[in-house]
Protein backbone atom coordinates (compact mmCIF):
# COMPACT_ATOMS: atom_id res chain seq x y z
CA UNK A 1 -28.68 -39.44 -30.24
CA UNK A 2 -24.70 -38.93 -29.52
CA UNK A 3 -24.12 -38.90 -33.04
CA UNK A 4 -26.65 -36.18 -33.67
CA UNK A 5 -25.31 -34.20 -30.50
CA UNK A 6 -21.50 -34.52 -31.74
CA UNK A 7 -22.33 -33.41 -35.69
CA UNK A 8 -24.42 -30.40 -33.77
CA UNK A 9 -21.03 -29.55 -31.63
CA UNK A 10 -19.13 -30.04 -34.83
CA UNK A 11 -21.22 -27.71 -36.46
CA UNK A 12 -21.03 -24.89 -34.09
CA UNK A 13 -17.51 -25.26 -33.99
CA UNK A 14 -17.03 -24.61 -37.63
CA UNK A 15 -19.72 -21.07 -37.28
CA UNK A 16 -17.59 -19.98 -34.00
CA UNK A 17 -14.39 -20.34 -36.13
CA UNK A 18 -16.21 -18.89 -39.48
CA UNK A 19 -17.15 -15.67 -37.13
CA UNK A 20 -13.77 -15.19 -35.60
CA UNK A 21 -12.37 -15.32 -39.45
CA UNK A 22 -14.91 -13.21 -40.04
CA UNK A 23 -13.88 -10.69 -36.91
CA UNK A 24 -10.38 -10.47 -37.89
CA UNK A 25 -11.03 -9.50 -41.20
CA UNK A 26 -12.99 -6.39 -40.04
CA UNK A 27 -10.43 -5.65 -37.26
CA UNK A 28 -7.35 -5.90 -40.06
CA UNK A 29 -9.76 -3.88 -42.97
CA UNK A 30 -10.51 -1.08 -39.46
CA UNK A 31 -6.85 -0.77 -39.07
CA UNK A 32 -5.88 -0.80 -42.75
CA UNK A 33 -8.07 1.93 -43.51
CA UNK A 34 -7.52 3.55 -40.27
CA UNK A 35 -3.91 3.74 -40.98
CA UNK A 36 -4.43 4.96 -44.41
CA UNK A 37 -6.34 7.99 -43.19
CA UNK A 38 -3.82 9.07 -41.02
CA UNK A 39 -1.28 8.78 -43.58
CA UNK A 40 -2.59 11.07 -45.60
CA UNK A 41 -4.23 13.92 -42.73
CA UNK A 42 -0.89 13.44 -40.45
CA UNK A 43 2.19 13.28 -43.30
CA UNK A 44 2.45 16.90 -43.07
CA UNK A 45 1.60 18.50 -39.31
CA UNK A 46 0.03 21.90 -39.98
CA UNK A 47 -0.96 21.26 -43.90
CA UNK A 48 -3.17 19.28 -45.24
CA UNK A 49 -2.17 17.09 -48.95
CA UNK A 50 -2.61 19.01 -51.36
CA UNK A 51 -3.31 17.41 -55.15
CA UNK A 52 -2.30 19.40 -57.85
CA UNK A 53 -4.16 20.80 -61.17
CA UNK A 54 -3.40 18.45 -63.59
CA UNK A 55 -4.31 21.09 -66.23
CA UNK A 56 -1.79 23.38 -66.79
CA UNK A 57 -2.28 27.27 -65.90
CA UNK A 58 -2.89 29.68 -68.88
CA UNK A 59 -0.26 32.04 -67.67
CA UNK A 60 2.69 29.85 -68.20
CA UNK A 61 4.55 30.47 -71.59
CA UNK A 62 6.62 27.69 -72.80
CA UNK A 63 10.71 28.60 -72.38
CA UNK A 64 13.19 29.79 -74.93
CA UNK A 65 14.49 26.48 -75.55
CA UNK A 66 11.15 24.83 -75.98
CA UNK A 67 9.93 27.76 -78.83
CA UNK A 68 13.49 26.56 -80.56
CA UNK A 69 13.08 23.18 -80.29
CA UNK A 70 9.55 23.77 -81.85
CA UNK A 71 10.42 26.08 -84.35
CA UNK A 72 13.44 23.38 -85.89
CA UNK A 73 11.01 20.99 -87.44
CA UNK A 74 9.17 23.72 -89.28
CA UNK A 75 12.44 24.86 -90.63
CA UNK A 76 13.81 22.05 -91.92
CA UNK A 77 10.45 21.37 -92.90
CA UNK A 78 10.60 24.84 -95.26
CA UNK A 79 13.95 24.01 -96.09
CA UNK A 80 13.33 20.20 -97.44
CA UNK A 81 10.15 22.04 -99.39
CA UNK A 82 11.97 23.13 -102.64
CA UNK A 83 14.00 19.88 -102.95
CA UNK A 84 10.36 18.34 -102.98
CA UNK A 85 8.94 20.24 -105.52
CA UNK A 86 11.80 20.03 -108.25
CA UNK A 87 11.56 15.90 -107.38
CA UNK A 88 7.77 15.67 -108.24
């Protein structure tokens, strides 16, 4: 009978520890997420986070030095064209 009352005591040792595991981890994922929430509502006072567009708007033109960077390969592209023909 004592062994049966000791493996019974053993037992509920092992579920009282397995809940208090199991406690923590809720408290620590509470604060974690908690945390994270404020992080991102408290960062700026006054303003929320704001996520840009990833597309790009319509009424942006590309800069000078873009169009000439752009335009280069095309030229030397035109340029390299007769030297092609007379090799073929």
């Amino acid at each position: 009978m004592q062994v049966i009352l000791d493996f019974l005591l053993l037992i509920g040792s092992l579920v009282e520890l397995l809940l208090y595991v199991a406690l923590a981890s809720v408290v620590l994922a509470t604060t974690v997420l908690a945390g994270g929430i404020a992080v991102l509502t408290l960062r700026s006072p006054g303003s929320a986070v704001v996520i840009p567009d990833r597309r790009p708007s319509v009424s942006r033109q590309p800069r000078p030095a873009v169009k000439h960077q752009l335009a280069r390969p095309v030229l030397v592209a035109v340029a390299n064209e007769p030297i092609l023909a007379k090799t073929a």
